[in-house]
PDB file of N, CA and C in Angstrom:
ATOM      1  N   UNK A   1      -1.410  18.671  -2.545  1.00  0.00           N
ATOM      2  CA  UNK A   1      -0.687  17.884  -1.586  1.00  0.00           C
ATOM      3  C   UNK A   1      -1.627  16.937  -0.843  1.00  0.00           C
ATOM      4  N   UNK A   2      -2.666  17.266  -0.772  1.00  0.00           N
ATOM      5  CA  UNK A   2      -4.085  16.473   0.216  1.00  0.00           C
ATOM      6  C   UNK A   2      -4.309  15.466  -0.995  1.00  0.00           C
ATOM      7  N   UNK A   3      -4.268  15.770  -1.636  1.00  0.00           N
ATOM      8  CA  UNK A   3      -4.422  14.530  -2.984  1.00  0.00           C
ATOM      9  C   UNK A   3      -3.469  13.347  -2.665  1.00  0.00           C
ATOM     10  N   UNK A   4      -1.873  13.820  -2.700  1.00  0.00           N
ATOM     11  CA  UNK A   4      -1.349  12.344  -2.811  1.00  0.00           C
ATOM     12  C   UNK A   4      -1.581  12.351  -1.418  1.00  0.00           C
ATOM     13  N   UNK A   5      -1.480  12.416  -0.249  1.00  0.00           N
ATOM     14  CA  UNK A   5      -1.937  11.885   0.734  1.00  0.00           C
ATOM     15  C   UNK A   5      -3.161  10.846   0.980  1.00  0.00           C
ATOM     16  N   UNK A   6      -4.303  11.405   0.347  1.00  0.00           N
ATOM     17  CA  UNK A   6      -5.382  10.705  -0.223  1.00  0.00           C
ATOM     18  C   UNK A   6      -5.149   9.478  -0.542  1.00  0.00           C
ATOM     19  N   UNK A   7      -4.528   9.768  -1.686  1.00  0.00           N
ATOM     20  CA  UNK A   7      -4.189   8.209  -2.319  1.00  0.00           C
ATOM     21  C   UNK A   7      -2.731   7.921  -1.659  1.00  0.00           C
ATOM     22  N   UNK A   8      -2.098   8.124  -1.059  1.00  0.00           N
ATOM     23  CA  UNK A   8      -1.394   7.257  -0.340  1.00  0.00           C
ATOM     24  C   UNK A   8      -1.898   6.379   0.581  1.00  0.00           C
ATOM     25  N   UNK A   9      -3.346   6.865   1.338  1.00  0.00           N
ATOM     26  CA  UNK A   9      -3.861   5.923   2.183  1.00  0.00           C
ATOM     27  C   UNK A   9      -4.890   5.012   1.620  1.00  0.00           C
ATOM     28  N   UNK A  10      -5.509   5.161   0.477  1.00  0.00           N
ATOM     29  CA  UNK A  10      -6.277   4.948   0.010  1.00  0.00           C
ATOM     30  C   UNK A  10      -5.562   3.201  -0.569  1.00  0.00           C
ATOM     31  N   UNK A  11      -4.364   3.490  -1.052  1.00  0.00           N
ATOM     32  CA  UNK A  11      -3.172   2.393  -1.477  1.00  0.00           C
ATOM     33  C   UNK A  11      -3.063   1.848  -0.174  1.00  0.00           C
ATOM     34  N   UNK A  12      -2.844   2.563   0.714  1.00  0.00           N
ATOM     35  CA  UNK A  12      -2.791   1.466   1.892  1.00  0.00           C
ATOM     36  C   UNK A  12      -3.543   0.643   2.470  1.00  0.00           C
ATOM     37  N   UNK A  13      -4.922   1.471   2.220  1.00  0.00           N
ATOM     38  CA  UNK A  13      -5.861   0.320   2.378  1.00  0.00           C
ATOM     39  C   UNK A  13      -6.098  -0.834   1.888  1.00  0.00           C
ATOM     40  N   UNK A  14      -6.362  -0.203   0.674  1.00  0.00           N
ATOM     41  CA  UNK A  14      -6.083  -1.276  -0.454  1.00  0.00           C
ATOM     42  C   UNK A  14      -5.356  -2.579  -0.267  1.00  0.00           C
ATOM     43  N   UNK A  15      -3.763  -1.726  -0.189  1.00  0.00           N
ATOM     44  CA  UNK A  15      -2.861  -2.901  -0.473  1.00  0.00           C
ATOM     45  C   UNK A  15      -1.857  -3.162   0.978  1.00  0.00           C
ATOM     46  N   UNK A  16      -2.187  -3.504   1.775  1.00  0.00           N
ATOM     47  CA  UNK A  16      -1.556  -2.760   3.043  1.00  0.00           C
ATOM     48  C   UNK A  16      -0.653  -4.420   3.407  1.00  0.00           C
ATOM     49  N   UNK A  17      -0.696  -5.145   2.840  1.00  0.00           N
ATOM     50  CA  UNK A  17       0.645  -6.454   2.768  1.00  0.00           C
ATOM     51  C   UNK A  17       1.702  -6.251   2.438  1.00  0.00           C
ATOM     52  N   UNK A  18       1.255  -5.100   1.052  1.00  0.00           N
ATOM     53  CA  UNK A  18       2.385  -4.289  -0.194  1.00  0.00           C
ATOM     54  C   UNK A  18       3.361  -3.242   1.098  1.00  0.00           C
ATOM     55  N   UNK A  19       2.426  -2.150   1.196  1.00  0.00           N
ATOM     56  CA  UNK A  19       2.802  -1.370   1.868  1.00  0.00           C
ATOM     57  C   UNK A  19       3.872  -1.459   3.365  1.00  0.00           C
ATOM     58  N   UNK A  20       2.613  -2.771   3.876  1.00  0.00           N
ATOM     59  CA  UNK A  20       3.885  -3.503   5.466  1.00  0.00           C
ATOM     60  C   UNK A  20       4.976  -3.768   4.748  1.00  0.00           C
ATOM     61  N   UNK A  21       5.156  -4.694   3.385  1.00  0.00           N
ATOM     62  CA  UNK A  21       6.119  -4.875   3.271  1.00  0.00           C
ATOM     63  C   UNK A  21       7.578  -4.003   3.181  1.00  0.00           C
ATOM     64  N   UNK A  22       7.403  -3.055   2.752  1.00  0.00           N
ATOM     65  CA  UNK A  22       8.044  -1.455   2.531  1.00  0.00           C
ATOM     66  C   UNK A  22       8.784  -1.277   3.582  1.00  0.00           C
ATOM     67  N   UNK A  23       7.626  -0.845   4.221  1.00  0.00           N
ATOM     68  CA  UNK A  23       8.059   0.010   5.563  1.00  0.00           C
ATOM     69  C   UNK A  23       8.601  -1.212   6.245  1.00  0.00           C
ATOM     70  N   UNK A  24       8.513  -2.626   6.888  1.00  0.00           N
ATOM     71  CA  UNK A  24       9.073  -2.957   7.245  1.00  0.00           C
ATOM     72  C   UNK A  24      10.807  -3.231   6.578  1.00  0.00           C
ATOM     73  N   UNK A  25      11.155  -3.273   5.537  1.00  0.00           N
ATOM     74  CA  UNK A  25      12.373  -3.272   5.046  1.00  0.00           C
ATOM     75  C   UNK A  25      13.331  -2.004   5.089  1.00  0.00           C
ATOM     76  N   UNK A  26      12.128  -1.243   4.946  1.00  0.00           N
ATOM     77  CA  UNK A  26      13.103   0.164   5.352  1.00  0.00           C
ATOM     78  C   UNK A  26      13.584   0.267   7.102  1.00  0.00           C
ATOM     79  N   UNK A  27      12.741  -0.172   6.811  1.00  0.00           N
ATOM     80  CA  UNK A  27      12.391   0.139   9.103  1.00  0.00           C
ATOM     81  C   UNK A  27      13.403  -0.991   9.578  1.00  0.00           C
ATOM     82  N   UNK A  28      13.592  -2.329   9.145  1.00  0.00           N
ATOM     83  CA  UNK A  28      14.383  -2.327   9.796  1.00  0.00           C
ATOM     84  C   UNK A  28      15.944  -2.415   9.806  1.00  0.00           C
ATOM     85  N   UNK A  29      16.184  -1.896   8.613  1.00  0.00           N
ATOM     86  CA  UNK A  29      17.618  -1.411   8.878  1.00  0.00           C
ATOM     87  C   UNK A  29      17.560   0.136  10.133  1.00  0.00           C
ATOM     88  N   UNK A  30      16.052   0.528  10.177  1.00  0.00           N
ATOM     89  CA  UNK A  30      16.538   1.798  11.429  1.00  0.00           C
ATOM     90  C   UNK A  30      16.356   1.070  12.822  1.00  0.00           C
ATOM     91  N   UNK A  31      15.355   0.025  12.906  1.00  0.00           N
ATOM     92  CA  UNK A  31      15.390  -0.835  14.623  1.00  0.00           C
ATOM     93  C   UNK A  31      15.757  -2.164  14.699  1.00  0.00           C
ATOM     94  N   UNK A  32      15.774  -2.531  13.299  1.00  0.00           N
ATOM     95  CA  UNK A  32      16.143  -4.298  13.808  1.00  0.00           C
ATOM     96  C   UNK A  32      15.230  -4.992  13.097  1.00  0.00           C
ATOM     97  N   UNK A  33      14.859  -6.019  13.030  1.00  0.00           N
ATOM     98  CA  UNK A  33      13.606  -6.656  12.268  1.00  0.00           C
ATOM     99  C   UNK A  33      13.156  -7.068  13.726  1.00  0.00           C
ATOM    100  N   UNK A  34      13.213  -7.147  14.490  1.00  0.00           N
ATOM    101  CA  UNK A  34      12.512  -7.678  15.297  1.00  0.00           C
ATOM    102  C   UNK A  34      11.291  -6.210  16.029  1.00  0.00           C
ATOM    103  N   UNK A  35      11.255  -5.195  16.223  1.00  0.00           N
ATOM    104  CA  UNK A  35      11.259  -4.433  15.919  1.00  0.00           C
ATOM    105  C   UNK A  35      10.194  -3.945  14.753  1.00  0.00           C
ATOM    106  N   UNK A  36      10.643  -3.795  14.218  1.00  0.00           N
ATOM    107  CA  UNK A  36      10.710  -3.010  12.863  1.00  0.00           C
ATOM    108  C   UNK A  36       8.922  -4.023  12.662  1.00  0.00           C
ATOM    109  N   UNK A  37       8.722  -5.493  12.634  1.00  0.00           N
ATOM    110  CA  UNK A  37       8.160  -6.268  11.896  1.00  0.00           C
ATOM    111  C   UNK A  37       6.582  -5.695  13.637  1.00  0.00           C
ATOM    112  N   UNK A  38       7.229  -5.776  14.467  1.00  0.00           N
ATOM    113  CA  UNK A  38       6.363  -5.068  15.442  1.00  0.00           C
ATOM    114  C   UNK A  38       5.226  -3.862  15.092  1.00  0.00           C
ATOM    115  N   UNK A  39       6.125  -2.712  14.958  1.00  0.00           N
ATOM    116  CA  UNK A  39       6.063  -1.280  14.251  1.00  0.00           C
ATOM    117  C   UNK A  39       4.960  -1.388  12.578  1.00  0.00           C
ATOM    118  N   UNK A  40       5.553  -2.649  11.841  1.00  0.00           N
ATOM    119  CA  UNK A  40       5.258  -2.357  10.836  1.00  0.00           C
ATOM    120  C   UNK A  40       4.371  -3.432  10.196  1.00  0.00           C
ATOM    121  N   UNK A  41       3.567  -4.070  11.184  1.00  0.00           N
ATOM    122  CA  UNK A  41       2.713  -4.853  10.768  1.00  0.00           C
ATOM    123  C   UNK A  41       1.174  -4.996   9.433  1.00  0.00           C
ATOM    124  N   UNK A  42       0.845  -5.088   9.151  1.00  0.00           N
ATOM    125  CA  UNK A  42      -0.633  -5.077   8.186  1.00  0.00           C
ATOM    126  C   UNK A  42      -1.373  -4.306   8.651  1.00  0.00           C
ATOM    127  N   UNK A  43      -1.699  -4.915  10.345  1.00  0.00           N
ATOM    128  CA  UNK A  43      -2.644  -3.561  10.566  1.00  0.00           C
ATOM    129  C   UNK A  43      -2.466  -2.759  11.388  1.00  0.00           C
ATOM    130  N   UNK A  44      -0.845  -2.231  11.559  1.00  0.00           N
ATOM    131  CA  UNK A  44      -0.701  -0.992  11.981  1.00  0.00           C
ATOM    132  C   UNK A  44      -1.018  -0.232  10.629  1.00  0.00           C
ATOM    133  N   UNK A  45      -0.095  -0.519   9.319  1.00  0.00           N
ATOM    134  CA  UNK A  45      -0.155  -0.074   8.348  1.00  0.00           C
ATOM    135  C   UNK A  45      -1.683   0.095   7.590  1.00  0.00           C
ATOM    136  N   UNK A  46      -2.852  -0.414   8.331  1.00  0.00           N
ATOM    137  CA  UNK A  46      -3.940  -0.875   7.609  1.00  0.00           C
ATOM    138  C   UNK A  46      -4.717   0.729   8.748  1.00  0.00           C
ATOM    139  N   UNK A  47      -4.262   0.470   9.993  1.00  0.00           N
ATOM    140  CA  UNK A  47      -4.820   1.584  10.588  1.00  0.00           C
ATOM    141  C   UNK A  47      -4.394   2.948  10.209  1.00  0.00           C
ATOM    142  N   UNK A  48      -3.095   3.054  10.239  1.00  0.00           N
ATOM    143  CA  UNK A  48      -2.381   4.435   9.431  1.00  0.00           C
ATOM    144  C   UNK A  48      -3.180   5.074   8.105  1.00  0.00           C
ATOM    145  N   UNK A  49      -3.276   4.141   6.890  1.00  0.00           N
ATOM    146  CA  UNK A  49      -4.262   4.157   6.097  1.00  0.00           C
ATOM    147  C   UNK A  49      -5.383   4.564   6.004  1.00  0.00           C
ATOM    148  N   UNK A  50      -5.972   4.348   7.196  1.00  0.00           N
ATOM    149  CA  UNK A  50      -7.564   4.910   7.270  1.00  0.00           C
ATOM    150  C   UNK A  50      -7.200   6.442   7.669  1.00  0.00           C
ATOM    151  N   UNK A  51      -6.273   6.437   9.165  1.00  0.00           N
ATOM    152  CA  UNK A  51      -5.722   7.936   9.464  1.00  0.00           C
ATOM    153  C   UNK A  51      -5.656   8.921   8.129  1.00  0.00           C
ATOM    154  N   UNK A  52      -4.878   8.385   7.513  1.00  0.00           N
ATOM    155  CA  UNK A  52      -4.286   9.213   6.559  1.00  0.00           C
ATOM    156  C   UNK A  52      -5.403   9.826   5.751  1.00  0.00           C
ATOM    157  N   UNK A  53      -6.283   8.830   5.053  1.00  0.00           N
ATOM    158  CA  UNK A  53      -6.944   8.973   4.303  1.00  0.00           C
ATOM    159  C   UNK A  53      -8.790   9.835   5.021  1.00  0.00           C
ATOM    160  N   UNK A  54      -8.936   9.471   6.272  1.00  0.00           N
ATOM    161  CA  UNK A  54      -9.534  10.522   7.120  1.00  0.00           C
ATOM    162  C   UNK A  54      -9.477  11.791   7.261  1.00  0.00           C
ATOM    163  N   UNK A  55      -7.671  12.195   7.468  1.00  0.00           N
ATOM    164  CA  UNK A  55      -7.396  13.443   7.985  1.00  0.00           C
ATOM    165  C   UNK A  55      -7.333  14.022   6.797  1.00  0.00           C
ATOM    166  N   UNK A  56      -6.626  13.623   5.427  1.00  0.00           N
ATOM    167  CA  UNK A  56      -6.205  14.813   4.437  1.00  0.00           C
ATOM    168  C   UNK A  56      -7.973  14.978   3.377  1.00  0.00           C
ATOM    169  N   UNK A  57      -8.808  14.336   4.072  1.00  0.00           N
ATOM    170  CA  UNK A  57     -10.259  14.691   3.141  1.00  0.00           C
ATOM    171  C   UNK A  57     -10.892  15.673   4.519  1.00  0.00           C
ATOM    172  N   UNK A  58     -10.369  15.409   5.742  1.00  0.00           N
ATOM    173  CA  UNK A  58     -10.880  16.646   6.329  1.00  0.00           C
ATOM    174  C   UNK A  58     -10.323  18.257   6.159  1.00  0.00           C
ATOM    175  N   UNK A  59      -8.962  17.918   5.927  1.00  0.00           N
ATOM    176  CA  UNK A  59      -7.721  18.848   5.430  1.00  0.00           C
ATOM    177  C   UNK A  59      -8.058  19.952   4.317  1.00  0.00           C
ATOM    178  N   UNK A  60      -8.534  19.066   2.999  1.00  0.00           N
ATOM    179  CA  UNK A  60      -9.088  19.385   1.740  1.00  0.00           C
ATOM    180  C   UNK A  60     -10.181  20.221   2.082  1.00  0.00           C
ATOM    181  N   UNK A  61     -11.058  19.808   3.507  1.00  0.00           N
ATOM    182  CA  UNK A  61     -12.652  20.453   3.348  1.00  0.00           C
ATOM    183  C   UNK A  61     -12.340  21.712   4.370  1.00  0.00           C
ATOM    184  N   UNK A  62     -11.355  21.760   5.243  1.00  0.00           N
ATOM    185  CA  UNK A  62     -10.984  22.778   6.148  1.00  0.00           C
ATOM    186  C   UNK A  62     -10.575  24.047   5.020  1.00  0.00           C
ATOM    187  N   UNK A  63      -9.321  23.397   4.120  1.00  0.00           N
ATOM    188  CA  UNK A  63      -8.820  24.408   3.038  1.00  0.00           C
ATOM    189  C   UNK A  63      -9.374  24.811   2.409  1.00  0.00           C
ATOM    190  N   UNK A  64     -10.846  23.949   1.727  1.00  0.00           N
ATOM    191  CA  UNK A  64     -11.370  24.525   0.631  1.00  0.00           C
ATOM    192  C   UNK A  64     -12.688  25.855   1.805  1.00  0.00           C
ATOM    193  N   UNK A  65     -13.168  25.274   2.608  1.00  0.00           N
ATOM    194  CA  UNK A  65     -13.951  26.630   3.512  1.00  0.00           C
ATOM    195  C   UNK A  65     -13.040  27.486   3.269  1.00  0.00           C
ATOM    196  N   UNK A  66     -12.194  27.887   3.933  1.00  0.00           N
ATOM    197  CA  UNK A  66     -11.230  29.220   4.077  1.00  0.00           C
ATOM    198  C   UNK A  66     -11.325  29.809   2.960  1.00  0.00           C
ATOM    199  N   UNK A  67     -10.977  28.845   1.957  1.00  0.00           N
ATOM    200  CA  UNK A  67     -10.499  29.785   0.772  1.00  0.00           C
ATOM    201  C   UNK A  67     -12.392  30.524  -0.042  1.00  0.00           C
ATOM    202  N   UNK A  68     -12.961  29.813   0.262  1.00  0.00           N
ATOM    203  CA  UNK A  68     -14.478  30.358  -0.097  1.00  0.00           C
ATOM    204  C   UNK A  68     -14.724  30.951   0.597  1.00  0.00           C
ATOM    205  N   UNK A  69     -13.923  30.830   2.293  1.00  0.00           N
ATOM    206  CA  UNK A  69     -15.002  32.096   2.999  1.00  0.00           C
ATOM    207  C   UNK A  69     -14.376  33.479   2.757  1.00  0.00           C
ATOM    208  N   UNK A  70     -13.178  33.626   1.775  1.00  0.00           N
ATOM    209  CA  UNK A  70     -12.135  34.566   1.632  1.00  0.00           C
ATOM    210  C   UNK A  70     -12.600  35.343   0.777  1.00  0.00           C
ATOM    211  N   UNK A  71     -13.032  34.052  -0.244  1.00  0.00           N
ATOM    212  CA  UNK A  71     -13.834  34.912  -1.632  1.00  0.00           C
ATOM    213  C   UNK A  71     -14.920  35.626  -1.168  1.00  0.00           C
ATOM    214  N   UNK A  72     -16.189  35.141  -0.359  1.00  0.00           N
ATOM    215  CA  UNK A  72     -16.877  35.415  -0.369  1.00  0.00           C
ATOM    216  C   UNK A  72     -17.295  36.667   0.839  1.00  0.00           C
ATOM    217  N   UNK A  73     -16.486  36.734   1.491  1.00  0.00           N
ATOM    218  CA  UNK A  73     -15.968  37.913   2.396  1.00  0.00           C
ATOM    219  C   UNK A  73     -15.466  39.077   1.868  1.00  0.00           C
ATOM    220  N   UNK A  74     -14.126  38.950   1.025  1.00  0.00           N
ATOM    221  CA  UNK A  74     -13.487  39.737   0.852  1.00  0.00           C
ATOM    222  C   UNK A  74     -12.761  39.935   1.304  1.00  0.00           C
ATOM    223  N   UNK A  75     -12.207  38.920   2.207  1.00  0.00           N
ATOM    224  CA  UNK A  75     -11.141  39.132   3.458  1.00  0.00           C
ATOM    225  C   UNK A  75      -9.803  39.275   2.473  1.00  0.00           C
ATOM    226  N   UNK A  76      -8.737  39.858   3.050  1.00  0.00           N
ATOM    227  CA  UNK A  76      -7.423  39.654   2.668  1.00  0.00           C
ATOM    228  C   UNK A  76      -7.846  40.987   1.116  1.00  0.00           C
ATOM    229  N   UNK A  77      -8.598  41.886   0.681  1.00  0.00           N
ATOM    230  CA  UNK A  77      -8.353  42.864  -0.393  1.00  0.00           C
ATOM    231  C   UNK A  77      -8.081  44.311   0.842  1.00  0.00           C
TER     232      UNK A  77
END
């Protein structure tokens, strides 16, 4: 799951004109385009992107400790 997250932001970085474009079309049938084009600019979408792609490689390195310190403990037999 930290994977497509990964590359979901990773695409956003990338392509984050692609991406505004999206979310603003979806978005604003939910606030309006006026709105919506606010919310869903390049580099909100360009900042989200980095978020995303920050948190789920810290995510990955939080999950993968646990699960090694499990093995290597013995915790949970």
């Amino acid at each position: 799951m930290c994977t497509v997250f990964f590359l979901l932001g990773v695409y956003t970085i990338r392509k984050p004109e692609s991406t505004a474009g999206f979310f603003n079309k979806v978005g604003s049938q939910m606030y309006g385009k006026k709105i919506a084009d606010r919310l869903y600019s390049s580099r909100n979408i360009l900042w989200a992107g980095w978020a995303f792609a920050i948190f789920t490689l810290f995510t990955a390195a939080q999950a993968t400790y646990q699960i090694v310190h499990a093995i290597v403990t013995g915790a949970g037999n």
